[in-house]
Protein backbone atom coordinates (compact mmCIF):
# COMPACT_ATOMS: atom_id res chain seq x y z
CA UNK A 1 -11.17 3.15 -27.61
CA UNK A 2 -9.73 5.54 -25.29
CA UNK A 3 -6.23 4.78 -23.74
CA UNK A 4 -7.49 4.20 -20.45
CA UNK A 5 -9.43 1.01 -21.71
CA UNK A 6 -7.18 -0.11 -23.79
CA UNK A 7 -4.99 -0.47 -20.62
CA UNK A 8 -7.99 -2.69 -18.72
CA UNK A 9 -5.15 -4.02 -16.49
CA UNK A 10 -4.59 -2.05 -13.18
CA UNK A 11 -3.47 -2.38 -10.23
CA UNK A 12 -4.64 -1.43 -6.60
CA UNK A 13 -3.42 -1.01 -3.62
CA UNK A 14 -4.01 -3.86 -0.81
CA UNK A 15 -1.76 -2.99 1.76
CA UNK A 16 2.13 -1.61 1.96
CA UNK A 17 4.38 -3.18 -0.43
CA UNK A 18 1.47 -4.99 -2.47
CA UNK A 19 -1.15 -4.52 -4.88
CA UNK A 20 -3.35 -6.95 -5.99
CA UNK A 21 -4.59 -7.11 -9.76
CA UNK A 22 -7.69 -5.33 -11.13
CA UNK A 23 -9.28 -6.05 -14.20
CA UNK A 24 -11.48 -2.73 -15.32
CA UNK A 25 -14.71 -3.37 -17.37
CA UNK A 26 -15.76 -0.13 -17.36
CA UNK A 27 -15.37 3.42 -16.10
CA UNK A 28 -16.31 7.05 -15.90
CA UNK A 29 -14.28 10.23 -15.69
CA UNK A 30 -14.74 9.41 -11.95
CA UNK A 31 -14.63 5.86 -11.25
CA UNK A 32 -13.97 2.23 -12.50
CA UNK A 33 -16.15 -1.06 -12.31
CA UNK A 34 -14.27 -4.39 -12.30
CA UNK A 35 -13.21 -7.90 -10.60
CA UNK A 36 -9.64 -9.13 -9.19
CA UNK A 37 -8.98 -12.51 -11.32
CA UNK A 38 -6.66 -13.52 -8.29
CA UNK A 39 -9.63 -13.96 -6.11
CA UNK A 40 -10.84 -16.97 -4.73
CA UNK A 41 -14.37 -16.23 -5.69
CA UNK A 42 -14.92 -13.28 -8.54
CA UNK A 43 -18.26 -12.12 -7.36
CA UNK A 44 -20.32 -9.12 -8.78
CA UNK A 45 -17.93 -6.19 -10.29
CA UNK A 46 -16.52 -3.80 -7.85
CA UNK A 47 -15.90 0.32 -8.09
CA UNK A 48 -13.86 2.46 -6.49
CA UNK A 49 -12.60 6.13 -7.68
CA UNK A 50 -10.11 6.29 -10.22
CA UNK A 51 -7.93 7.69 -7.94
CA UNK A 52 -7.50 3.93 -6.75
CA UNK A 53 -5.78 2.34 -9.56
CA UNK A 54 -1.91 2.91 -8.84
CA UNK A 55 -0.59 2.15 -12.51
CA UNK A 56 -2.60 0.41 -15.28
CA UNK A 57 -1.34 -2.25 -18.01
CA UNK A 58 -2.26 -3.58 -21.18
CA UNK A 59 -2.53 -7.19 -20.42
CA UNK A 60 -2.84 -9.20 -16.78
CA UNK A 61 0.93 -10.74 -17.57
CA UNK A 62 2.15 -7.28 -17.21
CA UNK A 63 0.53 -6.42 -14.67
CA UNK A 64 1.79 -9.23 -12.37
CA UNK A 65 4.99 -8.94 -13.43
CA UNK A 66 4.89 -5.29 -13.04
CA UNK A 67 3.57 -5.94 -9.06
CA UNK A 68 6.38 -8.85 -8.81
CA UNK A 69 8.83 -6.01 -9.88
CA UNK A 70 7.70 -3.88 -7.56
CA UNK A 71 7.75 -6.33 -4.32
CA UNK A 72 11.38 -6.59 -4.62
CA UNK A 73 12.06 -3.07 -5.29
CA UNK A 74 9.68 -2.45 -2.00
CA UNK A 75 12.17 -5.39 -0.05
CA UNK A 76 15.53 -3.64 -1.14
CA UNK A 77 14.24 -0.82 1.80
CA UNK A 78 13.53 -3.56 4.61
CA UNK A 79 16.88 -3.63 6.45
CA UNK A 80 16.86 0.29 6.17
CA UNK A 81 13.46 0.44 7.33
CA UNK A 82 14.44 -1.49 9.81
CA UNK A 83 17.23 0.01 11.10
CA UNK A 84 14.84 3.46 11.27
CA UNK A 85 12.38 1.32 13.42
CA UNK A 86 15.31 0.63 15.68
CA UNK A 87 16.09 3.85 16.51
CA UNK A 88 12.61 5.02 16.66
CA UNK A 89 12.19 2.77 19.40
CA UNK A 90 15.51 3.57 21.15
CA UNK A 91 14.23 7.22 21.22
CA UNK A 92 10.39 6.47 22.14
CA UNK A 93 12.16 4.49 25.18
CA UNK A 94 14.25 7.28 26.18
CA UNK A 95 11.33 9.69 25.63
CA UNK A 96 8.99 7.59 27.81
CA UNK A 97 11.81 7.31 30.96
CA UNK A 98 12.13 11.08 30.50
CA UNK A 99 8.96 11.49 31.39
CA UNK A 100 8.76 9.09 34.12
CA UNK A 101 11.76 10.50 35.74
CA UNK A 102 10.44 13.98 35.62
CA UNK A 103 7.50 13.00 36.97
CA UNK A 104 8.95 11.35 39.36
CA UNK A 105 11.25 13.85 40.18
CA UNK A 106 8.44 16.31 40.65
CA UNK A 107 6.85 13.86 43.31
CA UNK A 108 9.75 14.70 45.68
CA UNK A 109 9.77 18.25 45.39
CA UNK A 110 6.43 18.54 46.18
């Protein structure tokens, strides 16, 4: 068994800051085939490149715990993030009454 499968576990990415869990029944050199457990309903098996799975596990514990891990590592960076967001808005505001003044400004020249 090649260590790829005998790491069936992965997990994908969902959105920023979370990853749901992948089980992988089979693959290629290219892609995997599989179902999320965590699903509501697990219908027919999935694939996606292997350049999807983010980091793969031996078991589905550690996998979850491995994504739980990694939430709060991701929330550790919120009130930084946030801060960033702050100013990025101070400056887009500044940038956009630039603008308007300049364009304004040009109006009464001409």
């Amino acid at each position: 068994m090649s260590e790829r499968m005998e790491r069936p576990w992965a997990l994908m990415r969902h959105h920023a800051g979370w990853a749901d869990v992948f089980h992988i029944e089979s693959e290629t050199a290219d892609s995997i085939s599989g179902f999320y457990p965590d699903r509501e309903t697990v219908g027919p098996p999935v694939s996606y490149s292997v350049r999807a799975v983010l980091a793969r596990y031996p078991t589905l514990e550690a996998a979850r715990a491995a994504r739980e891990g990694a939430v709060l590592e991701w929330r550790k960076h919120d009130a930084a993030v946030r801060e960033a967001e702050d100013k990025l808005r101070t400056a887009e505001k500044a940038r956009e009454d630039a603008w308007l003044k300049s364009l304004r400004e040009a109006a009464e020249i001409g």
